[in-house]
Protein backbone atom coordinates (compact mmCIF):
# COMPACT_ATOMS: atom_id res chain seq x y z
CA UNK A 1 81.30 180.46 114.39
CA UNK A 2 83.81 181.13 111.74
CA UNK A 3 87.33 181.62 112.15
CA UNK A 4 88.82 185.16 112.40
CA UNK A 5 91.96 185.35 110.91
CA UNK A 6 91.86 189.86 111.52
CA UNK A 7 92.14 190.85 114.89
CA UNK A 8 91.33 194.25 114.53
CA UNK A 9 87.49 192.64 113.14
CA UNK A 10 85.08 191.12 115.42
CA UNK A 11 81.93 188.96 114.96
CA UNK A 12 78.65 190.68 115.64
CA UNK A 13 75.12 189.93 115.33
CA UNK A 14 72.24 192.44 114.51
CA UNK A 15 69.33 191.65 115.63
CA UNK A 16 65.50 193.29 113.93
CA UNK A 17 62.32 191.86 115.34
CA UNK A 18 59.03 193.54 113.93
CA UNK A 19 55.60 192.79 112.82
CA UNK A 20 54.48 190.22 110.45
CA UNK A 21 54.03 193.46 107.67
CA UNK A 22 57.54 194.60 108.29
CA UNK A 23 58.40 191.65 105.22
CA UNK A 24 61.29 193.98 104.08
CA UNK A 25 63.10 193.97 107.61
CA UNK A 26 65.79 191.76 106.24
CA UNK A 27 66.68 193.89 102.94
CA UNK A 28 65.99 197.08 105.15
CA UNK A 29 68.94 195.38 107.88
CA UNK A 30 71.11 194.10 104.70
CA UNK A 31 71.22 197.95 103.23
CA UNK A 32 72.61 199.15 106.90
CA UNK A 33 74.93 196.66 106.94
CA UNK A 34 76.08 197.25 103.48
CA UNK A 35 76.83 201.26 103.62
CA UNK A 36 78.32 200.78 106.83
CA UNK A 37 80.97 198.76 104.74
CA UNK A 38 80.24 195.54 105.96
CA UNK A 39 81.17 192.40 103.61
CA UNK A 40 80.40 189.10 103.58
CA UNK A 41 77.27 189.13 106.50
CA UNK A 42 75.47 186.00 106.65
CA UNK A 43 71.77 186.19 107.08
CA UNK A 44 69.09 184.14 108.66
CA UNK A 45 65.45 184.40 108.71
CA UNK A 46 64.64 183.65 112.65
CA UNK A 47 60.86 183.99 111.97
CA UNK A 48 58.83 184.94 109.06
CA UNK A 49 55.32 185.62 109.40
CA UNK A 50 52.91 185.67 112.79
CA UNK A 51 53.13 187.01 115.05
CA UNK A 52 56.91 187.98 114.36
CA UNK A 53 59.18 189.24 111.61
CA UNK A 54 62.47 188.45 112.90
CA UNK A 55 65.60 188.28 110.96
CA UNK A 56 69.87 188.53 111.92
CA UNK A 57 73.05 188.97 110.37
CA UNK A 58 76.19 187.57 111.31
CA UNK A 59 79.51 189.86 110.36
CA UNK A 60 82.99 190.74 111.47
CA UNK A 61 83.90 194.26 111.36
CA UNK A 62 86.18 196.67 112.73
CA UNK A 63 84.93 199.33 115.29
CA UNK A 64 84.43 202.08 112.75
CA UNK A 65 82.55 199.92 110.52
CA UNK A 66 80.75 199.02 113.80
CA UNK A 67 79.87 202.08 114.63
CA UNK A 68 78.27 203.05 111.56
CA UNK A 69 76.11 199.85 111.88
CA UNK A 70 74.64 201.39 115.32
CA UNK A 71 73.85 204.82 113.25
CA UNK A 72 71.99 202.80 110.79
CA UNK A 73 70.45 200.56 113.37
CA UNK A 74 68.74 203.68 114.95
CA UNK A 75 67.34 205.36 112.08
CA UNK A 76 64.98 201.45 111.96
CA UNK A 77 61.66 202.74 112.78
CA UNK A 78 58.88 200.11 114.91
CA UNK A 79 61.22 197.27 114.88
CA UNK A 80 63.08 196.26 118.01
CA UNK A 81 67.19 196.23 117.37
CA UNK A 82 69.67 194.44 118.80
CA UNK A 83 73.70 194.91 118.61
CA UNK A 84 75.73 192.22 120.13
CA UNK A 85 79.18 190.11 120.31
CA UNK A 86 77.98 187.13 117.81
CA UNK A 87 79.46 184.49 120.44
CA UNK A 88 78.01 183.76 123.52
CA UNK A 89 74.11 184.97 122.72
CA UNK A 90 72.55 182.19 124.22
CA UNK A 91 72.25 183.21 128.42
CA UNK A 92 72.55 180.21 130.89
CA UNK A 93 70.48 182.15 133.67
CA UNK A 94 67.43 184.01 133.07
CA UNK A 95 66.99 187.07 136.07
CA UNK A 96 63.86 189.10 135.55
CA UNK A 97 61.69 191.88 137.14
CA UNK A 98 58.01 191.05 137.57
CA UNK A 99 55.87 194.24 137.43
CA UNK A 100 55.81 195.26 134.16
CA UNK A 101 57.65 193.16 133.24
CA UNK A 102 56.65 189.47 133.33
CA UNK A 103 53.10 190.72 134.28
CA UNK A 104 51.54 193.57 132.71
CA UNK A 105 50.41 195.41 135.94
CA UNK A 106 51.96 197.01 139.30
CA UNK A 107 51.18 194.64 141.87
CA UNK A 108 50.74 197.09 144.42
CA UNK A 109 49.09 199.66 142.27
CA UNK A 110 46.78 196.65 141.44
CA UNK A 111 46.21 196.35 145.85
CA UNK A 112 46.03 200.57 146.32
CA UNK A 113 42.42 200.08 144.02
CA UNK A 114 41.29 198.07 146.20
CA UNK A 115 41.75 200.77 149.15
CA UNK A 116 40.43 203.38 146.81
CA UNK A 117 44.05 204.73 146.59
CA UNK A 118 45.10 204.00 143.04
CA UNK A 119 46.07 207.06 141.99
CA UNK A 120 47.89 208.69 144.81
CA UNK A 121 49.99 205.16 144.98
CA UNK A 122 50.47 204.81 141.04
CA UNK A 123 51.71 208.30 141.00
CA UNK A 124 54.29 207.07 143.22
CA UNK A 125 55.28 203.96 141.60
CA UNK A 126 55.55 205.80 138.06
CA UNK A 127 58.40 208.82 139.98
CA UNK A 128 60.32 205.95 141.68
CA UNK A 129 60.77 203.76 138.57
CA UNK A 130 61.69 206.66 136.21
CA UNK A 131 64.29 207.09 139.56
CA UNK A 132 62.93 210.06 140.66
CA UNK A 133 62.50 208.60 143.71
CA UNK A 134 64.41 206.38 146.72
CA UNK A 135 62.78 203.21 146.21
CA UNK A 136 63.50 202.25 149.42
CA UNK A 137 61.14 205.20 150.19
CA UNK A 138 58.53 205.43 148.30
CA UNK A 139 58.22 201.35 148.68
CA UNK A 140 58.02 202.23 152.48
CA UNK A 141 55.26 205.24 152.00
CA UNK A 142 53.35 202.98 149.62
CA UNK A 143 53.04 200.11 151.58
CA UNK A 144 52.16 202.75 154.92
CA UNK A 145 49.13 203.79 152.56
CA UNK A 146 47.68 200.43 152.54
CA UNK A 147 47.79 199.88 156.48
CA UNK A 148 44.39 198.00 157.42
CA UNK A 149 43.87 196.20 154.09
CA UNK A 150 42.06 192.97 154.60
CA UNK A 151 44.50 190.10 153.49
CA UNK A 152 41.44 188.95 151.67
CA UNK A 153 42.44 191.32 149.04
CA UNK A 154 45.59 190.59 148.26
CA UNK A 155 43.77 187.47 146.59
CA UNK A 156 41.22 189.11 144.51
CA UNK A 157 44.30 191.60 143.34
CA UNK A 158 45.66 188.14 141.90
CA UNK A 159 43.01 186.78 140.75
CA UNK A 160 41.00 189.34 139.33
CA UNK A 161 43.57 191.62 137.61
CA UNK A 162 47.33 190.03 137.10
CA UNK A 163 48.15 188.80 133.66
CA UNK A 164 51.15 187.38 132.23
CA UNK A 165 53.13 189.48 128.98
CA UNK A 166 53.13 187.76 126.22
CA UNK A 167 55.70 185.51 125.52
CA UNK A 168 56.80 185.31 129.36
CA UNK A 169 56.03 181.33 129.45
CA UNK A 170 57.33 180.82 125.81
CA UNK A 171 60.76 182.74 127.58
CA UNK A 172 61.07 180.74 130.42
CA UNK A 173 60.66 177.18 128.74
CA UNK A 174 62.91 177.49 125.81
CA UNK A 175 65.85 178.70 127.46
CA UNK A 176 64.99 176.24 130.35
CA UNK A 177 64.87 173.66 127.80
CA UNK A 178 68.15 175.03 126.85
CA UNK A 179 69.52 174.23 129.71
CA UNK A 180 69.42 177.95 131.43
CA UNK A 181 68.14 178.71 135.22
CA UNK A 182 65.37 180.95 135.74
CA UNK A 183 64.80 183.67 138.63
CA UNK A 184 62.32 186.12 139.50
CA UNK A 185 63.41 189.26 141.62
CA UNK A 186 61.14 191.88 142.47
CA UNK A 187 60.94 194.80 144.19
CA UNK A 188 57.61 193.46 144.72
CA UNK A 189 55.93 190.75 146.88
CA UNK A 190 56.45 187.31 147.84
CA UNK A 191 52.57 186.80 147.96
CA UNK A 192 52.77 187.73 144.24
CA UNK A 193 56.25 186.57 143.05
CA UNK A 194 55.71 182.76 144.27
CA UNK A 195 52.41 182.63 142.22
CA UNK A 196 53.94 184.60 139.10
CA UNK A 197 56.61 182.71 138.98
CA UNK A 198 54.74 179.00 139.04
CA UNK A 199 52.78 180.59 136.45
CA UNK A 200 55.48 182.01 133.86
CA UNK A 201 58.00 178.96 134.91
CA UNK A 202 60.45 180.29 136.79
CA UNK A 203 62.74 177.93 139.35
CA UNK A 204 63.15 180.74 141.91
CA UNK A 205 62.02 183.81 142.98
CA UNK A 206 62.59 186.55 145.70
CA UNK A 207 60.41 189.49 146.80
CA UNK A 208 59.88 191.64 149.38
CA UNK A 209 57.34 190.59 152.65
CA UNK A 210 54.04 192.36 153.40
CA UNK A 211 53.94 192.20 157.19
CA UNK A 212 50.18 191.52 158.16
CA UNK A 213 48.62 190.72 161.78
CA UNK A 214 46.41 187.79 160.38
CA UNK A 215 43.62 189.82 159.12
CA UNK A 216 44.96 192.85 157.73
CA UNK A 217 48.17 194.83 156.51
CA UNK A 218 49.86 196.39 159.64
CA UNK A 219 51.12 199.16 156.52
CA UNK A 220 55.46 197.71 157.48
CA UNK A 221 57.34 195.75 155.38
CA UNK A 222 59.41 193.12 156.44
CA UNK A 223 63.56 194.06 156.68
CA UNK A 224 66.01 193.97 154.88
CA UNK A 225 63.96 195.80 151.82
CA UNK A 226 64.68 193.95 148.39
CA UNK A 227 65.68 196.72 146.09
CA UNK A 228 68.17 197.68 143.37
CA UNK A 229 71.35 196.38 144.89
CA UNK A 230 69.53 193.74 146.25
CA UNK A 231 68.69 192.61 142.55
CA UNK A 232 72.42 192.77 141.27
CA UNK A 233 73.41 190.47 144.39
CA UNK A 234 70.64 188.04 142.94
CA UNK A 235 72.16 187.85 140.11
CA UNK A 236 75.65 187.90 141.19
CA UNK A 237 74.51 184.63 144.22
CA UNK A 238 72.87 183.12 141.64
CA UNK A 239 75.66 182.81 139.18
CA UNK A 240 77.85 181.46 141.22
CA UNK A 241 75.75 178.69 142.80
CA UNK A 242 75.37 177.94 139.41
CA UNK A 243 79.25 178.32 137.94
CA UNK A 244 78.49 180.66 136.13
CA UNK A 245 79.73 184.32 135.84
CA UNK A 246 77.58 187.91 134.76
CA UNK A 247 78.27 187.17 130.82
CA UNK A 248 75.75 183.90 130.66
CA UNK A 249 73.04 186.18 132.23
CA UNK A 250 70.12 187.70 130.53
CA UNK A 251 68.49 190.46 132.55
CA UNK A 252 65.35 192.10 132.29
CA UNK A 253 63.50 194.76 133.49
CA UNK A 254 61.56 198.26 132.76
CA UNK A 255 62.62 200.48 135.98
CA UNK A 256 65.30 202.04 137.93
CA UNK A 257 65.64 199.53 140.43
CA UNK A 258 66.49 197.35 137.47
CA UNK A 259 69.24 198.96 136.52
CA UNK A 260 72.11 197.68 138.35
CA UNK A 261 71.19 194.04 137.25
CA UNK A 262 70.88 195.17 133.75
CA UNK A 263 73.69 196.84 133.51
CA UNK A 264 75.88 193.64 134.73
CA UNK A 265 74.52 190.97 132.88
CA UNK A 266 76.07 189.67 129.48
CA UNK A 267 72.52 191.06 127.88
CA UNK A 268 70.55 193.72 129.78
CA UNK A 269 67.08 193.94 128.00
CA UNK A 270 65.00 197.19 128.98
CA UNK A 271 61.31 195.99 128.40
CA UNK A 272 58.50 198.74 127.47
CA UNK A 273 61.07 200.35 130.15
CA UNK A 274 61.79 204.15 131.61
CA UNK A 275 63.69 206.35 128.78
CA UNK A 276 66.34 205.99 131.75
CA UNK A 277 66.58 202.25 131.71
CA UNK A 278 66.28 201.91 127.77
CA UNK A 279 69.12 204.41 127.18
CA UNK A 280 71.20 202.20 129.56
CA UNK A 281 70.48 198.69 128.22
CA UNK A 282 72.46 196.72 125.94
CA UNK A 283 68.57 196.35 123.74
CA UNK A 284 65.46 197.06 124.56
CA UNK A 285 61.87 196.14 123.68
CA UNK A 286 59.40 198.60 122.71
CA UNK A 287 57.68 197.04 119.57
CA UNK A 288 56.90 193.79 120.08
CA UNK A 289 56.84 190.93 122.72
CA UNK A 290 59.18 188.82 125.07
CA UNK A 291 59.92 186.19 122.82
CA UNK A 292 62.15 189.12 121.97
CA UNK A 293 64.83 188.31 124.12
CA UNK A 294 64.86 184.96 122.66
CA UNK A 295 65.10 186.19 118.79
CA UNK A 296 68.17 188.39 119.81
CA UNK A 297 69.91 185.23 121.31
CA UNK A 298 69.90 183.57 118.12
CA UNK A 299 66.53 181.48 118.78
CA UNK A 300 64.91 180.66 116.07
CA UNK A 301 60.66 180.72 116.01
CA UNK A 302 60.60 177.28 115.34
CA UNK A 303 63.01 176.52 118.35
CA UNK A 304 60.20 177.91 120.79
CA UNK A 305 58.12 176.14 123.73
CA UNK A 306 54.73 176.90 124.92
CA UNK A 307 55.30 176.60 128.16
């Protein structure tokens, strides 16, 4: 990081990530940067080419200056932006939502089908993450709706229709190999977070408990219910076993019960989220993938594991 000898001028980075076609993203960030009155940005091409475009410039500037950089930044159309403090980018803990999120489905949505109740439950699930609804609630009425569900199906639910994002196991490693810690919290189930998370390579996770008789759902969940606080004290338990503090962690997530996390961490990522997470978030993905969240922490493509 270069020295700042101006006070009043801080170092930023702005982030674009956008498809491989996008091959003017970095002249299209440069101009923004430019009538905003920025001097002397340094550039650097984070990926060029598939699957990403993905380009940043590093710049000091003074909080007028800055805020004509976030005017610009918003009038960039099918790229995913990011605005942040240039030092510090690169998070030491990794706490993420599942549904939606790390997986492309609604876990219990995904178990509802299978009790020919997909609809009436997904309705649900869609109010309570835009916050419509107590989550607390309508996790409560949802799970109710499913009493008498043979256990056989929470199985089949895995098996036959969870899928990983893309980019969740290309996430996890490199800023694992990086030296970060990563946790899965979900307002979700520990049936499904233990095998999500062995699956996307997470070190932890927590979840909510289906209670079940040995053959079926009994339609309860087990107390005290894992929700939106619930996720903040994650993070905040998991920082300090670790020594760390709420600026080294990344969050992500794409509903309401997310929010509280996301709004503590150093970078709160809303992901394909609810317009009232995404308006919230310090960036958000809406374009392109997961690998994302590692392109606006100053990863480079080339820097990336498989997983």
């Amino acid at each position: 990081m270069r020295q700042n000898p101006d006070k009043s001028r801080n170092f930023f980075a702005a982030i674009a990530v956008g498809e491989p076609s996008r091959a003017g993203l970095p002249a299209e960030l440069g101009a923004i940067l430019t009538a905003a009155g920025v001097q002397d940005a340094q550039a650097r091409m984070l990926a060029d080419g598939a699957p990403w475009q993905a380009c940043e410039y590093v710049f000091a500037a003074a909080e007028a200056e800055l805020e004509e950089v976030r005017g610009g930044l918003k009038a960039l159309s099918g790229v995913d932006i990011a605005l942040l403090p240039a030092e510090g980018r690169r998070k030491r803990l990794l706490i993420s939502d599942m549904d939606s999120t790390i997986i492309g489905q609604e876990c219990l949505d995904e178990l509802a089908d299978f009790a020919g109740l997909k609809a009436e439950v997904s309705a649900i699930t869609e109010r309570a993450m835009r916050g419509e609804l107590d989550f607390e609630g309508a996790l409560t009425t949802r799970v109710g709706m499913l009493k008498g569900l043979e256990l056989a199906a929470l199985e089949a639910a895995y098996v036959e229709r969870i899928t990983l994002n893309p980019g969740a196991k290309t996430l996890t490693a490199t800023m694992k190999a990086n030296g970060a810690h990563a946790v899965l919290v979900s307002g979700g189930f520990t049936f499904f977070t233990s095998r999500v998370a062995k699956a996307a390579g997470f070190d932890a996770d927590r979840g909510n408990t289906l209670i079940d008789d040995g053959a079926q759902l009994t339609g309860e969940v087990g107390r005290p219910i894992l929700g939106r606080e619930a996720k903040l004290t994650a993070l905040d338990e998991t920082a300090a076993t670790l020594g760390l503090a709420r600026a080294d962690a990344l969050a992500l997530g794409d509903g309401a019960n997310d929010l509280d996390m996301i709004c503590a961490a150093g970078l709160g990522i809303a992901y394909y989220a609810k317009p009232i997470v995404a308006e919230q978030a310090t960036a958000a993905i809406q374009y392109t993938d997961l690998t994302a969240a590692l392109f606006f922490q100053g990863y480079a493509a080339r820097e990336f594991l498989a997983g």
